[in-house]
C-alpha atoms as a PDB file:
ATOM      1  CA  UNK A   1      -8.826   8.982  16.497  1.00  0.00           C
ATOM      2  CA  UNK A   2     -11.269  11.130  18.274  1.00  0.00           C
ATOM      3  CA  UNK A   3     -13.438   7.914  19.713  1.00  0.00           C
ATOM      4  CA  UNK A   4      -9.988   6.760  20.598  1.00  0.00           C
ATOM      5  CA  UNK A   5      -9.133  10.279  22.336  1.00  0.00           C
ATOM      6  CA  UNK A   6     -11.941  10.149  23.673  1.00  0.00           C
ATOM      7  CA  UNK A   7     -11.547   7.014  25.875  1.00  0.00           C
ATOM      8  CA  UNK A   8     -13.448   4.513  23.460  1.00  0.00           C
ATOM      9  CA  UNK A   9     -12.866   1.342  24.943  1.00  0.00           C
ATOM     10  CA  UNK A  10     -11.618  -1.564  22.552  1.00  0.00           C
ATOM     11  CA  UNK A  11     -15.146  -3.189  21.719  1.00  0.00           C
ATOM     12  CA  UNK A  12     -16.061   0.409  20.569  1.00  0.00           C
ATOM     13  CA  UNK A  13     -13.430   1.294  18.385  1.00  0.00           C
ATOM     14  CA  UNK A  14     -14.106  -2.262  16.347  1.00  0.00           C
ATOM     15  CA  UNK A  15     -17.276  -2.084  16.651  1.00  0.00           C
ATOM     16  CA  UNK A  16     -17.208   1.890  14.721  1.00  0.00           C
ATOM     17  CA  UNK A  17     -14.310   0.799  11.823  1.00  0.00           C
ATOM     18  CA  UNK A  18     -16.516  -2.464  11.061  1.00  0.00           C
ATOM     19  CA  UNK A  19     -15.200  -5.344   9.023  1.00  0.00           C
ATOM     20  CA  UNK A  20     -14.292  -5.617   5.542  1.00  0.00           C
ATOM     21  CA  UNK A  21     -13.104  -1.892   5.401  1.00  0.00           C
ATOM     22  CA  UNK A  22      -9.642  -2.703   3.599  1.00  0.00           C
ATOM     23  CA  UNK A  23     -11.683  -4.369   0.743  1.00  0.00           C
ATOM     24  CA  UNK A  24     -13.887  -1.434   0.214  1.00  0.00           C
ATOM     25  CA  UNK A  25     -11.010   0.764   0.081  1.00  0.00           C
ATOM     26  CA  UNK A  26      -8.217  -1.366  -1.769  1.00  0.00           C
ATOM     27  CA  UNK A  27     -10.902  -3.459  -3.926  1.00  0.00           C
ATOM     28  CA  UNK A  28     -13.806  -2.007  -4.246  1.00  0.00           C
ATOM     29  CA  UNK A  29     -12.362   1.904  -4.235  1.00  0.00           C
ATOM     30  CA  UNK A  30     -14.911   2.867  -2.053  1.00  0.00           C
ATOM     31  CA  UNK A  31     -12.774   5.554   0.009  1.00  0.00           C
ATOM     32  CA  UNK A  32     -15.745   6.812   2.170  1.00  0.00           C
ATOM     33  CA  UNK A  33     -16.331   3.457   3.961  1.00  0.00           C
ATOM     34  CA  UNK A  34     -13.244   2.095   3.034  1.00  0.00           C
ATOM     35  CA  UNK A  35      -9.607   2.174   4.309  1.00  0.00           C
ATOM     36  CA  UNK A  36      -6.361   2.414   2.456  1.00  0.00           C
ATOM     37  CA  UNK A  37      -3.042   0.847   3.421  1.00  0.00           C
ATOM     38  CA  UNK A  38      -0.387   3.522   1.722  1.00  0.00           C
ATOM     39  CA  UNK A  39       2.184   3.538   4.299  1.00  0.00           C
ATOM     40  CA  UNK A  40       3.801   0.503   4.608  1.00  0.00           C
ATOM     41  CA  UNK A  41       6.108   1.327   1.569  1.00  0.00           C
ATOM     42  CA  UNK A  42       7.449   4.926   2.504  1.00  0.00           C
ATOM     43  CA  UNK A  43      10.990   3.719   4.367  1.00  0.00           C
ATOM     44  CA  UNK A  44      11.658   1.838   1.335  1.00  0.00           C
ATOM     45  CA  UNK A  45      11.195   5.280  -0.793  1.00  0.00           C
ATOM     46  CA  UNK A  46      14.781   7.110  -1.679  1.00  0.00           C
ATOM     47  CA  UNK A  47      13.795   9.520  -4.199  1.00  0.00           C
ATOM     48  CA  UNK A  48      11.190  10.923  -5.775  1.00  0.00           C
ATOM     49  CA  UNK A  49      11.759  10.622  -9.184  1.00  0.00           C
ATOM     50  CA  UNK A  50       9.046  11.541 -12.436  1.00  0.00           C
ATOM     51  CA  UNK A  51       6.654   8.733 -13.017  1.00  0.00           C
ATOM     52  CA  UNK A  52       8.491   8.473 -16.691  1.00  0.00           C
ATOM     53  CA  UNK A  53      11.337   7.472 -15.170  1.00  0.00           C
ATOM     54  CA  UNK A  54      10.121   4.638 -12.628  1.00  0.00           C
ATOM     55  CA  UNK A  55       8.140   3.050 -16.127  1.00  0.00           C
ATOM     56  CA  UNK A  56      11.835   3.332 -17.806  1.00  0.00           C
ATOM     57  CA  UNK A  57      13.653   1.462 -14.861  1.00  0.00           C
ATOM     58  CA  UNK A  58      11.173  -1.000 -14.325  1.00  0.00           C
ATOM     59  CA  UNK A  59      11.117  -1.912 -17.903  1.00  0.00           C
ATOM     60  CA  UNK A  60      14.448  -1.995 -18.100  1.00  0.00           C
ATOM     61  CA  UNK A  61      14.853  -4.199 -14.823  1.00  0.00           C
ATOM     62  CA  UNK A  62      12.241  -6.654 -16.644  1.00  0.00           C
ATOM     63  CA  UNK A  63      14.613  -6.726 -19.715  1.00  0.00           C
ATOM     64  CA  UNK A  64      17.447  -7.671 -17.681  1.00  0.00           C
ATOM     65  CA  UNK A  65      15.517 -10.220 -15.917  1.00  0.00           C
ATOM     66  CA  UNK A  66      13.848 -12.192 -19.413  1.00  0.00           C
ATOM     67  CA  UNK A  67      17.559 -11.886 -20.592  1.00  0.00           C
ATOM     68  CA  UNK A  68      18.796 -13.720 -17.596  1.00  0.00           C
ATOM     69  CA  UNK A  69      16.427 -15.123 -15.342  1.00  0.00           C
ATOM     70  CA  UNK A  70      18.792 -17.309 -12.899  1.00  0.00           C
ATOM     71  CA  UNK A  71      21.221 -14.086 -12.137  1.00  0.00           C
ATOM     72  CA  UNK A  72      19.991 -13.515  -8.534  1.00  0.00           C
ATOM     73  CA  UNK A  73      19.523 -16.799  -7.597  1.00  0.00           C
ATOM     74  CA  UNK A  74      22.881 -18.134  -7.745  1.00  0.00           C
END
């Protein structure tokens, strides 16, 4: 963000965030070097709710699902 500020043309800012750097963060959890993608999902988010409680859903949800697999695709 600073180059960027800074009036780093295009072939600059590439050139200084490199390739590969979403591997190293997602894959290879090398966070230094690397880059996470964490935002995508936060419009979806509702709630906040205890991690407990997401593991009891979304076992539940699976439940439901081996119990009935063709219910949402009718």
């Amino acid at each position: 963000q600073e180059a960027e500020r800074a009036g780093a043309d295009a072939d600059a800012l590439h050139a200084m965030l490199g390739r590969g750097r979403a591997k190293k963060g997602m894959f290879e959890g090398d966070l230094s070097q690397g880059e996470l993608e964490i935002g995508q999902v936060s419009a979806l988010l509702r709630e906040i709710l205890p991690a407990a409680t997401i593991v009891a859903n979304t076992w539940r949800e699976f439940q439901e699902a081996l119990s009935n697999p063709l219910r949402d695709q009718a």
